[in-house]
N, C-alpha and C. Protein backbone atom coordinates (compact mmCIF):
# COMPACT_ATOMS: atom_id res chain seq x y z
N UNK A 1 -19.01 -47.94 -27.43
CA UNK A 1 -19.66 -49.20 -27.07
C UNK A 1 -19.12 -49.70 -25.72
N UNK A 2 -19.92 -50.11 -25.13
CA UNK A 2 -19.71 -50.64 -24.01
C UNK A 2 -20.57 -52.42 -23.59
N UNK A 3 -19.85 -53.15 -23.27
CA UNK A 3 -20.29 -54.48 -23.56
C UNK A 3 -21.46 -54.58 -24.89
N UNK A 4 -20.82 -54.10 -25.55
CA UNK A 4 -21.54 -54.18 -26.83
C UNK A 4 -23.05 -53.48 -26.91
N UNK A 5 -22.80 -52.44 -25.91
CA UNK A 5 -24.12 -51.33 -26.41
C UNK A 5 -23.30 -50.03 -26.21
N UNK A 6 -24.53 -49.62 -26.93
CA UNK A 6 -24.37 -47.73 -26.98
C UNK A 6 -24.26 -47.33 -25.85
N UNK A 7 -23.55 -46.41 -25.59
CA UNK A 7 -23.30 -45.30 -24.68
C UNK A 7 -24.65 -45.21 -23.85
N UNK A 8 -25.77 -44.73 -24.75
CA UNK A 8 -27.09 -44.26 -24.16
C UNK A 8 -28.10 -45.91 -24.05
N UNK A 9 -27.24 -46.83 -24.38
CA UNK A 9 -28.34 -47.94 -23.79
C UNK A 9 -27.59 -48.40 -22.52
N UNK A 10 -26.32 -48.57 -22.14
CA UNK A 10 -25.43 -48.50 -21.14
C UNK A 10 -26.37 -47.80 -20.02
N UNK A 11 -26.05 -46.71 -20.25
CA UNK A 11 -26.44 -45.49 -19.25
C UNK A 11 -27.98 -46.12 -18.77
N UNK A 12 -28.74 -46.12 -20.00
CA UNK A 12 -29.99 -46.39 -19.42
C UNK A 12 -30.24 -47.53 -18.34
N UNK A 13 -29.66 -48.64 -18.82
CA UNK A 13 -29.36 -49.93 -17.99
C UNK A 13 -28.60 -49.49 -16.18
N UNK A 14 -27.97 -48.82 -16.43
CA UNK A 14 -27.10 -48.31 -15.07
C UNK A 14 -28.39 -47.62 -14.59
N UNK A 15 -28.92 -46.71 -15.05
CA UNK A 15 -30.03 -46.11 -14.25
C UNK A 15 -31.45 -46.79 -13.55
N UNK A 16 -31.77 -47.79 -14.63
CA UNK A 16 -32.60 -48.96 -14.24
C UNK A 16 -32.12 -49.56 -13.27
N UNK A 17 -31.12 -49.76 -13.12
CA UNK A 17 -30.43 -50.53 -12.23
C UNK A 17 -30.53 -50.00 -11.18
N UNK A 18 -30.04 -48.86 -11.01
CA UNK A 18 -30.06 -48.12 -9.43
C UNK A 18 -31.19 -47.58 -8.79
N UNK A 19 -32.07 -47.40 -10.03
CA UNK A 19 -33.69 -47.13 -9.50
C UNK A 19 -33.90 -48.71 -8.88
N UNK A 20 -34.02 -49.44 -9.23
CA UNK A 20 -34.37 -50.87 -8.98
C UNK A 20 -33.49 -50.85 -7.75
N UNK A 21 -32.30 -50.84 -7.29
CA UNK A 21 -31.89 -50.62 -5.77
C UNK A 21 -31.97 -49.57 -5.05
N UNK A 22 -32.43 -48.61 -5.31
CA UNK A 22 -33.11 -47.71 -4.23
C UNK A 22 -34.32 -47.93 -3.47
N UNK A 23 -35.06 -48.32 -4.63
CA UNK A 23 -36.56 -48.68 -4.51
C UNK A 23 -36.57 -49.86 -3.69
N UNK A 24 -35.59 -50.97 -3.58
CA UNK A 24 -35.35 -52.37 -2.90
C UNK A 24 -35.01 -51.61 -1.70
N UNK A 25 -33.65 -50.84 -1.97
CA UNK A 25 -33.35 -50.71 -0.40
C UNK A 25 -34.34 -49.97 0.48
N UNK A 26 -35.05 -49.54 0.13
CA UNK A 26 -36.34 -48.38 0.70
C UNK A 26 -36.73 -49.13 1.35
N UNK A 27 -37.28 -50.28 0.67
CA UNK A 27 -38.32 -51.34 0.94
C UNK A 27 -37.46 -52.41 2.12
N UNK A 28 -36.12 -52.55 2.08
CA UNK A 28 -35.23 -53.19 3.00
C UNK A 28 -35.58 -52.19 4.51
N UNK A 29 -34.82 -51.17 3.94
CA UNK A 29 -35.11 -50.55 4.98
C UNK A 29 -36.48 -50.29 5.86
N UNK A 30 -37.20 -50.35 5.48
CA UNK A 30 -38.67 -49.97 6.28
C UNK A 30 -38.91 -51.47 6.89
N UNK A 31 -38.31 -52.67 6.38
CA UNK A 31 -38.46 -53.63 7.16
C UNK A 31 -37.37 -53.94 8.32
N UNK A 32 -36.41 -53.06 8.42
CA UNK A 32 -35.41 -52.97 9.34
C UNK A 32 -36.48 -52.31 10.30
N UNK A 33 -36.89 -50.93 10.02
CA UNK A 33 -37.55 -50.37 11.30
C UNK A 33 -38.67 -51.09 11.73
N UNK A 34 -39.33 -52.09 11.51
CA UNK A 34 -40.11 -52.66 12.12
C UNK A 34 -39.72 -54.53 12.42
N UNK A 35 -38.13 -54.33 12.44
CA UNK A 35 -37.81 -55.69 12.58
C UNK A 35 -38.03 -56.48 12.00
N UNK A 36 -38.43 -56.36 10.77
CA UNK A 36 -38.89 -57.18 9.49
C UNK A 36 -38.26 -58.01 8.56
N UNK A 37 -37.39 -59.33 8.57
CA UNK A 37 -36.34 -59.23 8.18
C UNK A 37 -36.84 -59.54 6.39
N UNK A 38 -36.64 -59.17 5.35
CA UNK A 38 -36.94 -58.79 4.10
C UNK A 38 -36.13 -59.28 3.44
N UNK A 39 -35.82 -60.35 3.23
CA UNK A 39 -34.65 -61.52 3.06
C UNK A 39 -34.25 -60.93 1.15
N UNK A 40 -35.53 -61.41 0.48
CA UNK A 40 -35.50 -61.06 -0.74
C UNK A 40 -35.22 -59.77 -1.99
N UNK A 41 -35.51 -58.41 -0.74
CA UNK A 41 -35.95 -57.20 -1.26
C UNK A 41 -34.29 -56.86 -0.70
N UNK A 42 -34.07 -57.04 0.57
CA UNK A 42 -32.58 -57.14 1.17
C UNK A 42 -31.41 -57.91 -0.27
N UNK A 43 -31.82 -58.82 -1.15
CA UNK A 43 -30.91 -59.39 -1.44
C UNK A 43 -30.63 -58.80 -2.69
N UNK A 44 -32.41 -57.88 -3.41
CA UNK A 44 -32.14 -57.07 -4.36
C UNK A 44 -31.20 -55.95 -4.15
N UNK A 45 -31.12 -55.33 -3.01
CA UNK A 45 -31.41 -53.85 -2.67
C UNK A 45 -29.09 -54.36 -2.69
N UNK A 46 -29.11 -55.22 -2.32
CA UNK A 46 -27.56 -55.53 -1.97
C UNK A 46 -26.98 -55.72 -3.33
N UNK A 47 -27.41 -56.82 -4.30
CA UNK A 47 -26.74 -57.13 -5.52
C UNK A 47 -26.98 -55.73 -6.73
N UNK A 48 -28.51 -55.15 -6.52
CA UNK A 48 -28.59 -53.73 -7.78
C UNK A 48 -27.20 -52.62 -7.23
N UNK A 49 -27.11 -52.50 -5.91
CA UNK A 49 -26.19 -51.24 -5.45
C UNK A 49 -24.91 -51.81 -5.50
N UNK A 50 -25.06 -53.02 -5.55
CA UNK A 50 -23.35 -53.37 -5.98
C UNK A 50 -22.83 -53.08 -7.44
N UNK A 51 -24.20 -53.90 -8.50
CA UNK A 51 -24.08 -53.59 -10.06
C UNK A 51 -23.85 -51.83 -10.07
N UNK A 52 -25.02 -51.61 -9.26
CA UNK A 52 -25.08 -49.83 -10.00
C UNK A 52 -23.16 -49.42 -9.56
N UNK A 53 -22.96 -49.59 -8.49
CA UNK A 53 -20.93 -49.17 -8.10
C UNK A 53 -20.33 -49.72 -9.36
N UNK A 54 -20.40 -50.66 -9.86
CA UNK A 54 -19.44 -51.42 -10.50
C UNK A 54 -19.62 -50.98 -11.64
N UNK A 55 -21.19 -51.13 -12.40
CA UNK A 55 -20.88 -49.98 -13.59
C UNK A 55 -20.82 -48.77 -13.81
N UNK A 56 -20.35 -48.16 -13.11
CA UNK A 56 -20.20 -46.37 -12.77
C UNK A 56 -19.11 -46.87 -13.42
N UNK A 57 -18.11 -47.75 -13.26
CA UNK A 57 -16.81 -47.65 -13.54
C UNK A 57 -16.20 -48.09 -15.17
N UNK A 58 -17.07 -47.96 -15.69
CA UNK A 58 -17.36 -48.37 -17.14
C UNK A 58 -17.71 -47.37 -17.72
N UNK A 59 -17.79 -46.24 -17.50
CA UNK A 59 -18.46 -44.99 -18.37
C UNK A 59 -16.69 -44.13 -18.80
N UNK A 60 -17.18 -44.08 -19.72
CA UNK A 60 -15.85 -43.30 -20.56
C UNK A 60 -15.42 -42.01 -19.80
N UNK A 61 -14.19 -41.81 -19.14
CA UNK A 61 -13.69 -40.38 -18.52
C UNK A 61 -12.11 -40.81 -18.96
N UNK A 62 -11.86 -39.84 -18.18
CA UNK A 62 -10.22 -39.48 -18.48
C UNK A 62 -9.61 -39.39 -17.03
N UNK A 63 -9.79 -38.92 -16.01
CA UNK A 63 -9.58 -38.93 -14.60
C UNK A 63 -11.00 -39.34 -13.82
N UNK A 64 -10.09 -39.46 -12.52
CA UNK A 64 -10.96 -39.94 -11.38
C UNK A 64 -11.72 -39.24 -10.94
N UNK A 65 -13.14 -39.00 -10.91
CA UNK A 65 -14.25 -38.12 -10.55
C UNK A 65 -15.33 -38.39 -9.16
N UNK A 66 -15.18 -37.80 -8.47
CA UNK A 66 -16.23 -37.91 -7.37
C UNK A 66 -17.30 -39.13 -7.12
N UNK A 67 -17.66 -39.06 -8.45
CA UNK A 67 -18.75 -40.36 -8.89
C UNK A 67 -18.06 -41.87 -8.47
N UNK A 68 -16.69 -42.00 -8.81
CA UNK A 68 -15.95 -42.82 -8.45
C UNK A 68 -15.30 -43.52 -7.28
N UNK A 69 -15.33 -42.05 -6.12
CA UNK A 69 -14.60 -42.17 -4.87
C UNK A 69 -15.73 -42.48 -4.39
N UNK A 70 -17.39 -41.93 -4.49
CA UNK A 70 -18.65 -42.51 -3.97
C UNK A 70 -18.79 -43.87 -4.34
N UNK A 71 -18.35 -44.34 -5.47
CA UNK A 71 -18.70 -45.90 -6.16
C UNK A 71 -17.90 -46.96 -4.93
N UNK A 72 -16.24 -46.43 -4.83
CA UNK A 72 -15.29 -47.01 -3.99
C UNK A 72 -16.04 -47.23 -2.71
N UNK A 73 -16.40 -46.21 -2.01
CA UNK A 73 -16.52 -46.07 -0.62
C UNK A 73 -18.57 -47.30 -0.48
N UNK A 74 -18.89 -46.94 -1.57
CA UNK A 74 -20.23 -47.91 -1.58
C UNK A 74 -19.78 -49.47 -1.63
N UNK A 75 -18.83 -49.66 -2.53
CA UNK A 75 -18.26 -51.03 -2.49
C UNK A 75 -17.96 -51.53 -1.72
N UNK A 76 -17.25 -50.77 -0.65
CA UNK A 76 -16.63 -51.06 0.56
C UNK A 76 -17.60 -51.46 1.89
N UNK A 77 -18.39 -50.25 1.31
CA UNK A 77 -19.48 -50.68 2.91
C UNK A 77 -20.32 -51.76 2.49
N UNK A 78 -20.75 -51.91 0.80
CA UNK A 78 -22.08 -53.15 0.53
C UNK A 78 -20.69 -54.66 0.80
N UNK A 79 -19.63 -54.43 0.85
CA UNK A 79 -18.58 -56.10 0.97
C UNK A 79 -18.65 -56.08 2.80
N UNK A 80 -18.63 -55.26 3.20
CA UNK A 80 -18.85 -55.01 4.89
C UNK A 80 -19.94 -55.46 5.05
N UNK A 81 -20.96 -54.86 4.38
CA UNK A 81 -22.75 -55.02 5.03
C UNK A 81 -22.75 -56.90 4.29
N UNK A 82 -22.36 -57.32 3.52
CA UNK A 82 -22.28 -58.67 2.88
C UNK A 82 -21.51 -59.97 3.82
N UNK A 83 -21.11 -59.08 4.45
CA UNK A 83 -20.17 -59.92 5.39
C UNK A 83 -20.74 -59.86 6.91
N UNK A 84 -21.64 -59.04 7.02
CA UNK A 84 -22.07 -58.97 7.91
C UNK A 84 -23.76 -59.40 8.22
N UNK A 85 -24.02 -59.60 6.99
CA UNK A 85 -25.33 -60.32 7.14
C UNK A 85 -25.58 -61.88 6.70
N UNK A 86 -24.26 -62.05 5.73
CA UNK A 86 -24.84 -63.74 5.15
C UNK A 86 -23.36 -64.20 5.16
N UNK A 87 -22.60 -63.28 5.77
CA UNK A 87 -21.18 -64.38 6.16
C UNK A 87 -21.47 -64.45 7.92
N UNK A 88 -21.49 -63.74 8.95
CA UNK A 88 -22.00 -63.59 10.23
C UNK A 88 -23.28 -63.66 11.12
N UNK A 89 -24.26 -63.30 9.80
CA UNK A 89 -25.58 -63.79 10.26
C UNK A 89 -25.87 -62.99 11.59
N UNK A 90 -25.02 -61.50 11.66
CA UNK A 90 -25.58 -60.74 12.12
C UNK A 90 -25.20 -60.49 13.23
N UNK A 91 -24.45 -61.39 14.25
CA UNK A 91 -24.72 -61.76 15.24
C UNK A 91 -23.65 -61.05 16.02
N UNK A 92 -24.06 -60.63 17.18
CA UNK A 92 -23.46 -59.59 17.78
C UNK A 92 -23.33 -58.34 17.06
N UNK A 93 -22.13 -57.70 17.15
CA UNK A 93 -21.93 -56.38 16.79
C UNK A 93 -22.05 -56.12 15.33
N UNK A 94 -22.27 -57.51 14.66
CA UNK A 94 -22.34 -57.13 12.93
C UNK A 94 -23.65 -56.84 12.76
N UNK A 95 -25.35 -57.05 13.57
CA UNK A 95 -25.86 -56.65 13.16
C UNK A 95 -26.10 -54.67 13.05
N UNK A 96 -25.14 -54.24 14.21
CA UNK A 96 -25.22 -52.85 14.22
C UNK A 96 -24.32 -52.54 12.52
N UNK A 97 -23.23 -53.25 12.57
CA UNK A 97 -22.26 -52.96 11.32
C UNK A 97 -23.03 -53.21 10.21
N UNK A 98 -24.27 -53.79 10.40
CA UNK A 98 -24.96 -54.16 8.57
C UNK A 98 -25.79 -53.00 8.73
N UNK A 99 -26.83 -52.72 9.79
CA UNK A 99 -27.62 -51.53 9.22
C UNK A 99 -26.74 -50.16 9.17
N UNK A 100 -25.18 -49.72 9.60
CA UNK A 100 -24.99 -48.60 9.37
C UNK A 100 -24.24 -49.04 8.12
N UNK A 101 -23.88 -50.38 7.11
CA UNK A 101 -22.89 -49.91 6.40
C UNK A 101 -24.25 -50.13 5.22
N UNK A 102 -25.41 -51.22 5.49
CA UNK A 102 -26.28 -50.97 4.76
C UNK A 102 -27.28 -49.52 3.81
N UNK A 103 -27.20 -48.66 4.92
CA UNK A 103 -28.19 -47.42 5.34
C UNK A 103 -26.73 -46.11 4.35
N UNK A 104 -25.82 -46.62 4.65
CA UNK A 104 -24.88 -45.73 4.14
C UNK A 104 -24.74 -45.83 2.27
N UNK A 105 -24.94 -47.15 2.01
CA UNK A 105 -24.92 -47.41 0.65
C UNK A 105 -26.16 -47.02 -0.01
N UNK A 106 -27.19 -46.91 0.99
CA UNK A 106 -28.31 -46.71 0.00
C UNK A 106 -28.35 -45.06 0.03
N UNK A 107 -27.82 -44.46 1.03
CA UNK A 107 -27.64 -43.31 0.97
C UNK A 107 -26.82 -42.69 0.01
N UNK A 108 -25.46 -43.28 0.09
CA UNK A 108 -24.95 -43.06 -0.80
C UNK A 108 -25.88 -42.96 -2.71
N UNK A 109 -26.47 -43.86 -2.82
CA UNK A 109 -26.97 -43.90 -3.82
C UNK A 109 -28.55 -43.06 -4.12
N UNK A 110 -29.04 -42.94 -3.24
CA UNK A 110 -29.90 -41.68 -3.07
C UNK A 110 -29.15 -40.07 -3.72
N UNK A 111 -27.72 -40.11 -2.82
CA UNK A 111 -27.13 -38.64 -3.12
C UNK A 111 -26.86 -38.46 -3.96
N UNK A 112 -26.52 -39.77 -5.35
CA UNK A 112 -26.16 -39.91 -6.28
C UNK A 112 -27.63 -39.22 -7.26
N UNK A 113 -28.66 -39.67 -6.84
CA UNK A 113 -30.19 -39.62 -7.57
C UNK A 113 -30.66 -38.38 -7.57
N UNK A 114 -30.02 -37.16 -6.22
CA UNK A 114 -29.98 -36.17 -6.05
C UNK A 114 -29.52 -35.11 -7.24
N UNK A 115 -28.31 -35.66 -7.16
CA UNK A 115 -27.29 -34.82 -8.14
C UNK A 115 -27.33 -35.07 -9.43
N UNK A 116 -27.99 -36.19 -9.42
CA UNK A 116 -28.74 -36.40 -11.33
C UNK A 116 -29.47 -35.87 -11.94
N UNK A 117 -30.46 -36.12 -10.53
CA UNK A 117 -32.16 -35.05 -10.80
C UNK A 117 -31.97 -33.86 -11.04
N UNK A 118 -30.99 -32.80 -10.80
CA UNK A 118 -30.34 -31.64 -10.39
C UNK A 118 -30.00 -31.22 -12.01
N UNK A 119 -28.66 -31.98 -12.22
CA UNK A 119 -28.07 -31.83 -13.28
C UNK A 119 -29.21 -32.29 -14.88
N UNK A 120 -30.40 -33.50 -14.58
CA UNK A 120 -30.78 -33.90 -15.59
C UNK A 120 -32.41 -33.38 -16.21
N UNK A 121 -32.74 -33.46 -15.10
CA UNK A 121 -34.07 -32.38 -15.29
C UNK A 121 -34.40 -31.29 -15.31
N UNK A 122 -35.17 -30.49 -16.05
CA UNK A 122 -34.99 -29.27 -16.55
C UNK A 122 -35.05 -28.37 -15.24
N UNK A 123 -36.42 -28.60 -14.93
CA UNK A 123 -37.04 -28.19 -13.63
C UNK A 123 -36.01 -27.21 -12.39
N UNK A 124 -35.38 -28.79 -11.86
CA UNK A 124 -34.81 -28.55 -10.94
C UNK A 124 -32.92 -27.96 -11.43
N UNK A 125 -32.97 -28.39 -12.77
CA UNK A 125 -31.49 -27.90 -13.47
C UNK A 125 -31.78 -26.40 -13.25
N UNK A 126 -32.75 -25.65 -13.40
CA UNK A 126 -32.57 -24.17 -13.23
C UNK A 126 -33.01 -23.51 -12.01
N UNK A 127 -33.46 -24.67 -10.65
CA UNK A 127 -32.68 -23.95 -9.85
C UNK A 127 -31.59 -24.53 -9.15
N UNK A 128 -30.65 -25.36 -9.91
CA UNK A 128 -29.12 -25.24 -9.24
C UNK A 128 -28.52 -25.34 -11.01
N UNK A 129 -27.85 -24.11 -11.50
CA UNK A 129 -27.26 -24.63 -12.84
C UNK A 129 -26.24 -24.71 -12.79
N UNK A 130 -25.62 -24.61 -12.19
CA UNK A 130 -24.27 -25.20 -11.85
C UNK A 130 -23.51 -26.39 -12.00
N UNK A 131 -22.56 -26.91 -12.64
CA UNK A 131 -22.17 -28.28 -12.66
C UNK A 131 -20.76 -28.42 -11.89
N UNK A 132 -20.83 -29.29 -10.80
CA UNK A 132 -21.79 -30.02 -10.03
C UNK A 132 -23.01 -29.09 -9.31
N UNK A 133 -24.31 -29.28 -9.03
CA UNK A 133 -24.65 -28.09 -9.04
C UNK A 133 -24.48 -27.73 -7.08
N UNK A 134 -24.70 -26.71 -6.89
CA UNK A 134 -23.96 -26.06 -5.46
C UNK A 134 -24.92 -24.67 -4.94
N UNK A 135 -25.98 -24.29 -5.70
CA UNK A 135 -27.17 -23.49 -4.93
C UNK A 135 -27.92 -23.90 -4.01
N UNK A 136 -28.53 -23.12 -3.23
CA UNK A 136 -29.06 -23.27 -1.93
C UNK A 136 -30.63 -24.60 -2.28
N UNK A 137 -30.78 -24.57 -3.43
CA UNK A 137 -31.94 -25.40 -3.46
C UNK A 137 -31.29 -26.73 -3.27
N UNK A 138 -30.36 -27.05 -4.32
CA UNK A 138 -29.59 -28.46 -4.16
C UNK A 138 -29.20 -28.51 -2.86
N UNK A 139 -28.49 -27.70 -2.08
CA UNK A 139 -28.05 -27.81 -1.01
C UNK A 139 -28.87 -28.45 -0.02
N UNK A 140 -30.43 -27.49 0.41
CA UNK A 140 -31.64 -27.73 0.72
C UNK A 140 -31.70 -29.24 0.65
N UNK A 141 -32.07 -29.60 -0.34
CA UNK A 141 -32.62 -30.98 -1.16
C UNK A 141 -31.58 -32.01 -0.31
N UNK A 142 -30.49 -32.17 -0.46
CA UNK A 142 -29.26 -32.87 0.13
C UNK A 142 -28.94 -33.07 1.78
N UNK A 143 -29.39 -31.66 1.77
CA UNK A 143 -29.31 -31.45 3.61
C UNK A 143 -30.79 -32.43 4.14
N UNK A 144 -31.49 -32.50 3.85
CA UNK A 144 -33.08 -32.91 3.73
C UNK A 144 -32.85 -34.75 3.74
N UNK A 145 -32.26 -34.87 2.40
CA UNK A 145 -31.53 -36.94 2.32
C UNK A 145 -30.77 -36.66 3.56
N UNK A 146 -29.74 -36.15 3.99
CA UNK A 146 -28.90 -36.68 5.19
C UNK A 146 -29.50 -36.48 6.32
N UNK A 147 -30.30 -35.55 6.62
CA UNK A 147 -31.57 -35.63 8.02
C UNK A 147 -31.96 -36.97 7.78
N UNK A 148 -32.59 -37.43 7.21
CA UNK A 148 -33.42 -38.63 6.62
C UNK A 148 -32.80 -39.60 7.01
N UNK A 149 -32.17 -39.83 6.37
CA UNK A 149 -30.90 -41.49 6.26
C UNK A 149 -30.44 -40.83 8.09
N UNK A 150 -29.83 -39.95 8.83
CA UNK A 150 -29.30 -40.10 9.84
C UNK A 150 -30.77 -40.39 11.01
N UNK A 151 -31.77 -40.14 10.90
CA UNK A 151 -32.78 -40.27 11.69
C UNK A 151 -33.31 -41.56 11.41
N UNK A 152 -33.45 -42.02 10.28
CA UNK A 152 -34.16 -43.22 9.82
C UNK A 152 -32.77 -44.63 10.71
N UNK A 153 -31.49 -44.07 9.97
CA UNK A 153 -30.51 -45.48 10.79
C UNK A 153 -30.52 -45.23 11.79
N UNK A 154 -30.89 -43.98 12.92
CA UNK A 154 -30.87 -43.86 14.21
C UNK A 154 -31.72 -45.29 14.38
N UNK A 155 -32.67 -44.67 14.00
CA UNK A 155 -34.18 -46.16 14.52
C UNK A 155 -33.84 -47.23 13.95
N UNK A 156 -33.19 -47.48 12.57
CA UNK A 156 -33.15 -48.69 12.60
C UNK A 156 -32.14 -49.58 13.21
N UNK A 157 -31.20 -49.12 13.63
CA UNK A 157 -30.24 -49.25 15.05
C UNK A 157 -31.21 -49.86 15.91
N UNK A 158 -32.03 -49.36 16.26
CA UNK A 158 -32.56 -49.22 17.61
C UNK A 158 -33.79 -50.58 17.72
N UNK A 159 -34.37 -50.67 16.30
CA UNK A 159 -35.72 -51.51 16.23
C UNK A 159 -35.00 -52.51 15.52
N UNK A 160 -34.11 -52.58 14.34
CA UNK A 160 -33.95 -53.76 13.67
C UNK A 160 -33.34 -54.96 14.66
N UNK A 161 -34.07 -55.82 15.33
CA UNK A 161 -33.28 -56.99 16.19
C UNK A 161 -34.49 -58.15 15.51
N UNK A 162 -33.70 -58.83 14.41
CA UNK A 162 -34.72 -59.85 13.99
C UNK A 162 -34.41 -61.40 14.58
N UNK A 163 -35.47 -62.12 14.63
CA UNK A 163 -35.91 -63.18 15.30
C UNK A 163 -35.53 -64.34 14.07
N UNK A 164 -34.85 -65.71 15.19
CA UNK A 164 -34.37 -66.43 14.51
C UNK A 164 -35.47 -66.51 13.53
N UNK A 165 -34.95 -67.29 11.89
CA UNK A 165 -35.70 -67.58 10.73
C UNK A 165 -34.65 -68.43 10.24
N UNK A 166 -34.74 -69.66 9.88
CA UNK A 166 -33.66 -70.71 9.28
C UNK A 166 -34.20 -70.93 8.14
N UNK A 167 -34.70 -69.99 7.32
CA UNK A 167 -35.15 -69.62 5.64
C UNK A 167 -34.35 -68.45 5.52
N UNK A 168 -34.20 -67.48 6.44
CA UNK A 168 -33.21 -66.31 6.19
C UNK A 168 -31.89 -66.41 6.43
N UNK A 169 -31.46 -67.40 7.28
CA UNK A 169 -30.17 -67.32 7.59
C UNK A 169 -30.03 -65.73 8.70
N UNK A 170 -30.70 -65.31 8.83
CA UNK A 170 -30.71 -64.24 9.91
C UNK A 170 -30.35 -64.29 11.07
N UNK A 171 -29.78 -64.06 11.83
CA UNK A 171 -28.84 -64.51 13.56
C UNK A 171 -29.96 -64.17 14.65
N UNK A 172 -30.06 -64.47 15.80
CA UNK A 172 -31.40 -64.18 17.01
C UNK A 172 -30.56 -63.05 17.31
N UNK A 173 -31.48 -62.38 18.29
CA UNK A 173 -31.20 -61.14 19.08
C UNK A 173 -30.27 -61.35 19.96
């Protein structure tokens, strides 16, 4: 039991959860590349990827697992990207520091969705069966998210400069 559910209603909740911030941050993100500032979908995409880190750390193990040092290092950049958008409001060099520590957490949690899909579905479980899995398809698949996320924060570097809004709390260019 875990806050007073099952193992498998836990889990399910953690997974809802992180689908629900991927899907936000997607949606964050595509309003970064067109300077869009997405105040609301931004505030999902920040609080689900914080929940999804925090309950990773609630699942029954015995040592410290990979899953964990990714949870750490997400925590770190979503209290960075938090500090850099609604404690600084962006301004100056924090808005570069929110879309790379932003873009990194959702990545992070993408790679996570990777290695689930891998390990949890039949499909793609037989072609990487390996646990963690480590064949050229997973590999493929992974190499493919980090093209992605490094081309996508290139631009949003480049385009996200949003215009004062005193409903967003957002900083001018």
């Amino acid at each position: 039991m875990i806050f007073g559910m099952s193992l498998a209603t836990f889990t399910l909740l953690h997974v809802v959860i992180s689908l629900v911030g991927i899907v936000a941050g997607l949606i964050a993100m595509a309003g970064m590349l067109v300077s869009k500032p997405l105040p609301g979908w931004t505030a999902l995409f920040l609080a689900t990827t914080i929940l999804t880190s925090v309950t990773g750390f609630f699942f029954p193990v015995e040592k410290l697992l990979p899953s964990h040092v990714i949870g750490i290092l997400s925590l770190v950049l979503l209290a960075i990207a938090c500090v850099a958008l609604y404690g600084r409001k962006l301004a100056g060099s924090w808005r570069w520091i929110y879309v790379v520590t932003a873009m990194a957490s959702l990545y992070f949690n993408v790679f996570v969705l990777v290695i689930q899909s891998f390990l949890k579905v039949p499909a793609l479980h037989a072609l990487a069966p390996s646990v963690p899995p480590s064949e050229p398809p997973f590999a493929i698949v992974q190499g493919i998210v980090l093209v992605f996320f490094i081309v996508v924060g290139v631009l949003a570097l480049r385009k996200f400069h949003p215009a004062p809004m005193a409903s967003t709390g957002y900083a001018t260019r």
